[in-house]
PDB file of N, CA and C in Angstrom:
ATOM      1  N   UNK A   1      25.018  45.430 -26.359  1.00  0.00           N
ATOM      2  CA  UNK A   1      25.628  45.869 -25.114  1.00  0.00           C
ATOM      3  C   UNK A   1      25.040  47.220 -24.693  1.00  0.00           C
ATOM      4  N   UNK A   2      24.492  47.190 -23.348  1.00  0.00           N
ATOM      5  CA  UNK A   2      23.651  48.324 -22.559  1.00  0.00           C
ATOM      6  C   UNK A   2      25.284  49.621 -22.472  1.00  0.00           C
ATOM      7  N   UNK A   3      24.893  50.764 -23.001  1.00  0.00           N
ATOM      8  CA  UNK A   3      25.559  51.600 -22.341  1.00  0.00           C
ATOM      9  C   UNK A   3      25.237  52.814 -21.860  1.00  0.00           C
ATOM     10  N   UNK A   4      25.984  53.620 -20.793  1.00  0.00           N
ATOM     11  CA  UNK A   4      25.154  55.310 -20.759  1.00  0.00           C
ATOM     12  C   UNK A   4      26.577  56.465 -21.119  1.00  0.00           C
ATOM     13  N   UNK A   5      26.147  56.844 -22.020  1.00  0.00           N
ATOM     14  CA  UNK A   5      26.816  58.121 -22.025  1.00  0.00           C
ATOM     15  C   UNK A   5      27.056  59.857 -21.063  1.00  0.00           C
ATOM     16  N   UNK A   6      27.815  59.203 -20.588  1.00  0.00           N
ATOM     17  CA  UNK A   6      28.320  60.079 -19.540  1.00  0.00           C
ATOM     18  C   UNK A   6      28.206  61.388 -19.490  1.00  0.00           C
ATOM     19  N   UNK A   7      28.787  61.492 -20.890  1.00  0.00           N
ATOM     20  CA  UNK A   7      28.714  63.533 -21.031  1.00  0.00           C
ATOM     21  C   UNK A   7      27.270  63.532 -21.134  1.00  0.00           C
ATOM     22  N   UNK A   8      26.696  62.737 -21.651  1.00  0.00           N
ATOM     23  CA  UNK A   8      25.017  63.113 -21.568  1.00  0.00           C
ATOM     24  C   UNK A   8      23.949  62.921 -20.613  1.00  0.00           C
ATOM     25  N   UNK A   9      24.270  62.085 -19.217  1.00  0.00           N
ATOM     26  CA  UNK A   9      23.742  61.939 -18.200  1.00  0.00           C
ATOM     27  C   UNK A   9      23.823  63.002 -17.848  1.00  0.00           C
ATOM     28  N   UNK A  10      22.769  63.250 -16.887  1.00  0.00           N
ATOM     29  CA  UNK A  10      22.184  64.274 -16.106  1.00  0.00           C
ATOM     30  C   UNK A  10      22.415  63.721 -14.636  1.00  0.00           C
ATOM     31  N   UNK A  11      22.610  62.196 -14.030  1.00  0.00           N
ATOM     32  CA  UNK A  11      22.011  61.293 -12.841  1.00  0.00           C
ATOM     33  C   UNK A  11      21.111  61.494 -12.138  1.00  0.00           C
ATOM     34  N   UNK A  12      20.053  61.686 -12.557  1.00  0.00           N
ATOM     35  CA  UNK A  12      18.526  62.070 -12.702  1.00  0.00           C
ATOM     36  C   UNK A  12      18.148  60.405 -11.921  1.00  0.00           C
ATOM     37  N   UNK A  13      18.453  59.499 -12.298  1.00  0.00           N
ATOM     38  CA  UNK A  13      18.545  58.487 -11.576  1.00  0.00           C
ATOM     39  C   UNK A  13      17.170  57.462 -12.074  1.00  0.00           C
ATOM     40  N   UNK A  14      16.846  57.874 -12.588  1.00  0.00           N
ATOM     41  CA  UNK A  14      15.614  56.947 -13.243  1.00  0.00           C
ATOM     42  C   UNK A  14      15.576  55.926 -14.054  1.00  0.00           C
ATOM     43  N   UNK A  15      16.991  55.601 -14.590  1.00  0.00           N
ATOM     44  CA  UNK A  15      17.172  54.431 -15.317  1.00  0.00           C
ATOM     45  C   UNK A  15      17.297  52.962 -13.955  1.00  0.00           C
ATOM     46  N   UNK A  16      17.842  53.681 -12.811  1.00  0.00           N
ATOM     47  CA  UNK A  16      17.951  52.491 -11.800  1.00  0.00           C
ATOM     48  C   UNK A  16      16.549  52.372 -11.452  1.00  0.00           C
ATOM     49  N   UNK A  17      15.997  53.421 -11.249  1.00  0.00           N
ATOM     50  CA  UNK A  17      14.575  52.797 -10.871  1.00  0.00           C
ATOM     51  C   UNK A  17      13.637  52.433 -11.553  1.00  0.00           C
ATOM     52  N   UNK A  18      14.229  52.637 -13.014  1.00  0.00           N
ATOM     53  CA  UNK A  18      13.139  51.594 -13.927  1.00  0.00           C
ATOM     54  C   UNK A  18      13.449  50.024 -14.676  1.00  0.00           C
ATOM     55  N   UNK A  19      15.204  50.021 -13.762  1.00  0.00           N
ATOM     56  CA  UNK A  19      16.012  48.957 -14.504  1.00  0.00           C
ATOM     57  C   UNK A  19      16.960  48.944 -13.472  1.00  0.00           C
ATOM     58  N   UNK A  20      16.911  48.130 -11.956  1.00  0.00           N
ATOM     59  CA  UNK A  20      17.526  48.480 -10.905  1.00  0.00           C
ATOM     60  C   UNK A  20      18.625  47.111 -11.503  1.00  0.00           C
ATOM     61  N   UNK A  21      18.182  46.184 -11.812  1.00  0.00           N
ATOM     62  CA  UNK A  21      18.843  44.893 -12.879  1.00  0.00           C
ATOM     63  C   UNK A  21      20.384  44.867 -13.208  1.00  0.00           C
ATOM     64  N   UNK A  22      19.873  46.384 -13.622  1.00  0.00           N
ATOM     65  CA  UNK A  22      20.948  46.398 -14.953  1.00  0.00           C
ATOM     66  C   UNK A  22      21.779  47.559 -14.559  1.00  0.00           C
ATOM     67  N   UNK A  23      21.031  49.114 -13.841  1.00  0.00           N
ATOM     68  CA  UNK A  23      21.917  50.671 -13.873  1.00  0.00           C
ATOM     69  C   UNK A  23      21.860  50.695 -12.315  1.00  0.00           C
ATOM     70  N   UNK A  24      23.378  51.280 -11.942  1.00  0.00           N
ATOM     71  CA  UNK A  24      23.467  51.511 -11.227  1.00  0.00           C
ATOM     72  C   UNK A  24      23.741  53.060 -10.846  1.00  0.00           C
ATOM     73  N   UNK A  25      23.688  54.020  -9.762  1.00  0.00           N
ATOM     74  CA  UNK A  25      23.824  55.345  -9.836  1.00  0.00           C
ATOM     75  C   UNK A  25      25.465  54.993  -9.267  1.00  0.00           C
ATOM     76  N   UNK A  26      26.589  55.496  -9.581  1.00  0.00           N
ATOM     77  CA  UNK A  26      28.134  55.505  -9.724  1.00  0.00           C
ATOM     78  C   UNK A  26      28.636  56.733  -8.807  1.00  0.00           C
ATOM     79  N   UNK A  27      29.633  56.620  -8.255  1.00  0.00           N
ATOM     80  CA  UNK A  27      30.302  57.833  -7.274  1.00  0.00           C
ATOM     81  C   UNK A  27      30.273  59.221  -7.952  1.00  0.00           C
ATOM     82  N   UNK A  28      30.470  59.625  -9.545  1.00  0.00           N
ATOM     83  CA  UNK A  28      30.426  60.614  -9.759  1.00  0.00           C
ATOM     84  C   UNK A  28      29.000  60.937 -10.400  1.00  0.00           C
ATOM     85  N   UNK A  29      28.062  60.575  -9.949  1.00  0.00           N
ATOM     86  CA  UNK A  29      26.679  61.108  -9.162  1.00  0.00           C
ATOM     87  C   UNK A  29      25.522  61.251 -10.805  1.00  0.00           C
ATOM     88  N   UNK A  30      26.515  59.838 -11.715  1.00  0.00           N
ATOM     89  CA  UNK A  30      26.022  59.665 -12.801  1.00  0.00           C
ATOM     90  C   UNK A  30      25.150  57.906 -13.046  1.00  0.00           C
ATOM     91  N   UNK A  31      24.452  57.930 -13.808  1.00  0.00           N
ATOM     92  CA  UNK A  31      24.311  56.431 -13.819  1.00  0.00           C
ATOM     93  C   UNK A  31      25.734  55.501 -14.330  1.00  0.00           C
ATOM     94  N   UNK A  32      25.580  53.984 -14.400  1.00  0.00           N
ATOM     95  CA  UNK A  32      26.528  53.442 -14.971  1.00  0.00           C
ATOM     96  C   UNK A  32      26.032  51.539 -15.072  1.00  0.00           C
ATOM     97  N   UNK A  33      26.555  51.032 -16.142  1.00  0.00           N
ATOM     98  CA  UNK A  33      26.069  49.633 -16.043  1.00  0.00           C
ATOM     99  C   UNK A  33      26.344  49.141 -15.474  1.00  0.00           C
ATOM    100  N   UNK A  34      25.823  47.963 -14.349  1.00  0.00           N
ATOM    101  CA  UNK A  34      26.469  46.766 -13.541  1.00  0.00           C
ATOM    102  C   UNK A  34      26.158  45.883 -13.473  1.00  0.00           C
ATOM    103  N   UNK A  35      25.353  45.306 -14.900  1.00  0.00           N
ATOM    104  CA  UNK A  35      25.434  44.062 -15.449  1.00  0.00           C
ATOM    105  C   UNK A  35      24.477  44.070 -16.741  1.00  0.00           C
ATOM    106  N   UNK A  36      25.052  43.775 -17.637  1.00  0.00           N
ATOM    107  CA  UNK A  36      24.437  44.022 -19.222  1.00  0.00           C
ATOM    108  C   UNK A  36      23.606  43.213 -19.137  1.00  0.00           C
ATOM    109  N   UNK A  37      22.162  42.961 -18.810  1.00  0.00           N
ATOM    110  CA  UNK A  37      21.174  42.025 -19.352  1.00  0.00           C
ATOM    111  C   UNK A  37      20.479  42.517 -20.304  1.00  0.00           C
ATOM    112  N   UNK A  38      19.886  41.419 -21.535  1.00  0.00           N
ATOM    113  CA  UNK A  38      18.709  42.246 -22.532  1.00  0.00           C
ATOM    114  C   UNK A  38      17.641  41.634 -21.699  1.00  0.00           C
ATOM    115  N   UNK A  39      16.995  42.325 -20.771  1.00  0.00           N
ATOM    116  CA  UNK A  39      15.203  42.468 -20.354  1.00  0.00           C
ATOM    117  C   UNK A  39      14.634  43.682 -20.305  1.00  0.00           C
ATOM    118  N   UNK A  40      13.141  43.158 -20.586  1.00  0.00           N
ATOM    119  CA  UNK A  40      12.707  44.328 -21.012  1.00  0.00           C
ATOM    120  C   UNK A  40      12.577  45.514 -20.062  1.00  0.00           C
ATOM    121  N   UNK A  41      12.997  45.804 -18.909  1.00  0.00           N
ATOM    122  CA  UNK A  41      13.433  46.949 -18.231  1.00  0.00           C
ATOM    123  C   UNK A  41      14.561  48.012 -19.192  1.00  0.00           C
ATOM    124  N   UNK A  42      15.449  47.616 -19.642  1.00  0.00           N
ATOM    125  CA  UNK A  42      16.759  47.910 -20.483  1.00  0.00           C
ATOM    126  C   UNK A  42      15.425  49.140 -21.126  1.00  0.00           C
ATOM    127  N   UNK A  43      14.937  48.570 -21.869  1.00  0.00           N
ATOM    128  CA  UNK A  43      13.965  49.306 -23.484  1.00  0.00           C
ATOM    129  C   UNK A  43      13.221  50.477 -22.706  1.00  0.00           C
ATOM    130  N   UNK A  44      12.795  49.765 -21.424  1.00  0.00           N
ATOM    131  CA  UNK A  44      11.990  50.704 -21.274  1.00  0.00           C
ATOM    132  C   UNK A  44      12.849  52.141 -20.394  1.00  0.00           C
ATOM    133  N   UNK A  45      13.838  52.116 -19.759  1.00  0.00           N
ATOM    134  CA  UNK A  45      14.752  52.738 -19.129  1.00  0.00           C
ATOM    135  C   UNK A  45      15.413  53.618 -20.732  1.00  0.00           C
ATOM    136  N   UNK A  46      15.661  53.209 -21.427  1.00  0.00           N
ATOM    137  CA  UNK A  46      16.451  53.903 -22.982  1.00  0.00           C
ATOM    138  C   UNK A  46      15.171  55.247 -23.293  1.00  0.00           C
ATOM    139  N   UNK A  47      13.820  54.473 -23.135  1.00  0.00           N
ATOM    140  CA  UNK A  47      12.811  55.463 -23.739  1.00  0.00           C
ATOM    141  C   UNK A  47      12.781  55.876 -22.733  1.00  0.00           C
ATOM    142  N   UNK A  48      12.713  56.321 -21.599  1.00  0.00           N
ATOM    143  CA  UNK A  48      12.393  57.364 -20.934  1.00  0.00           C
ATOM    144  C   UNK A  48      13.462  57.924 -20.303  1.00  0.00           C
ATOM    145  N   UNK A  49      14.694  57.692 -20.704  1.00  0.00           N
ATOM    146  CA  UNK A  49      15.838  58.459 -20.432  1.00  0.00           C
ATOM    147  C   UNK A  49      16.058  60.008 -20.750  1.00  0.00           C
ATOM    148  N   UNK A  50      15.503  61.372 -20.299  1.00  0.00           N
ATOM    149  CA  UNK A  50      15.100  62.425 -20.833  1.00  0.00           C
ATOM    150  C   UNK A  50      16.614  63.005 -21.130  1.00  0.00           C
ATOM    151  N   UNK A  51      17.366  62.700 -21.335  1.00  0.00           N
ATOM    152  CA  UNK A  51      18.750  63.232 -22.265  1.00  0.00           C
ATOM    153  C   UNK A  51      19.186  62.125 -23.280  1.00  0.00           C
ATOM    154  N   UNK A  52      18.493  61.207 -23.706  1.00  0.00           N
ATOM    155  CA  UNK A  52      18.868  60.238 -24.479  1.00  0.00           C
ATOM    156  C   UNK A  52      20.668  59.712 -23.843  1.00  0.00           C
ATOM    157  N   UNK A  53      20.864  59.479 -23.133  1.00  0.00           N
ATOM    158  CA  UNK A  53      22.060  58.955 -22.781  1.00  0.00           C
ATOM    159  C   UNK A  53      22.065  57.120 -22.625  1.00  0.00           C
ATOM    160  N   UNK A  54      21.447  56.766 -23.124  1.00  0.00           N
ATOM    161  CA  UNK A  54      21.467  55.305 -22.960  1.00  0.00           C
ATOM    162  C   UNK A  54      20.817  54.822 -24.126  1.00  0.00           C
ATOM    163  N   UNK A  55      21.996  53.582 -24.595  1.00  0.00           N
ATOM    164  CA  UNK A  55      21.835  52.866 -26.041  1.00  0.00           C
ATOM    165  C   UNK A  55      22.539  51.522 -25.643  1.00  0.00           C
ATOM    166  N   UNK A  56      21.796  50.730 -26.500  1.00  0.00           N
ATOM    167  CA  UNK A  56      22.481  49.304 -26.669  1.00  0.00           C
ATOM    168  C   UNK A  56      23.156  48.929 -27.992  1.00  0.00           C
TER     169      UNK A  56
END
Protein backbone atom coordinates (compact mmCIF):
# COMPACT_ATOMS: atom_id res chain seq x y z
CA UNK A 1 0.00 0.00 0.00
CA UNK A 2 1.33 3.50 -1.57
CA UNK A 3 1.54 6.06 1.22
CA UNK A 4 2.89 9.82 1.87
CA UNK A 5 3.79 11.02 5.03
CA UNK A 6 2.46 14.18 5.75
CA UNK A 7 4.69 15.66 8.43
CA UNK A 8 7.33 14.90 5.87
CA UNK A 9 5.92 16.35 2.66
CA UNK A 10 7.13 19.45 1.57
CA UNK A 11 4.09 19.55 -1.65
CA UNK A 12 6.85 20.13 -3.84
CA UNK A 13 4.46 18.32 -6.10
CA UNK A 14 6.58 15.99 -8.06
CA UNK A 15 5.27 12.77 -7.06
CA UNK A 16 1.96 13.81 -9.24
CA UNK A 17 4.01 14.60 -11.99
CA UNK A 18 5.95 11.59 -12.00
CA UNK A 19 2.91 9.35 -10.89
CA UNK A 20 -0.22 11.52 -11.90
CA UNK A 21 -1.95 7.59 -11.63
CA UNK A 22 -1.61 7.30 -8.34
CA UNK A 23 -0.68 11.15 -6.19
CA UNK A 24 -2.68 13.62 -6.05
CA UNK A 25 -1.70 17.36 -4.71
CA UNK A 26 -4.69 17.65 -1.61
CA UNK A 27 -6.27 21.07 -0.23
CA UNK A 28 -3.69 21.37 2.46
CA UNK A 29 -1.13 22.06 -0.30
CA UNK A 30 0.45 18.49 0.43
CA UNK A 31 0.53 15.41 -1.79
CA UNK A 32 -1.95 12.50 -1.02
CA UNK A 33 -3.00 8.99 -2.59
CA UNK A 34 -6.00 8.66 -4.95
CA UNK A 35 -5.67 5.36 -5.98
CA UNK A 36 -3.08 2.71 -4.76
CA UNK A 37 -1.74 1.10 -7.97
CA UNK A 38 1.70 -0.99 -7.99
CA UNK A 39 3.16 0.60 -11.51
CA UNK A 40 6.18 1.44 -12.08
CA UNK A 41 5.58 5.27 -11.76
CA UNK A 42 4.88 4.48 -7.77
CA UNK A 43 9.06 3.36 -7.56
CA UNK A 44 10.03 5.85 -9.45
CA UNK A 45 8.04 8.86 -7.62
CA UNK A 46 9.39 7.08 -3.87
CA UNK A 47 13.10 7.61 -5.34
CA UNK A 48 12.94 10.91 -6.19
CA UNK A 49 10.83 12.13 -3.47
CA UNK A 50 13.54 14.70 -1.92
CA UNK A 51 12.13 14.37 1.80
CA UNK A 52 11.65 10.68 1.62
CA UNK A 53 7.92 11.00 2.42
CA UNK A 54 6.58 8.22 0.37
CA UNK A 55 6.65 4.34 1.07
CA UNK A 56 4.72 1.34 0.17
Amino acid sequence: MVKVDKEKCIGCGLCTELCPEVFEMQCDGKSGVKKDKNIPCVKNAIASCPVNAISE
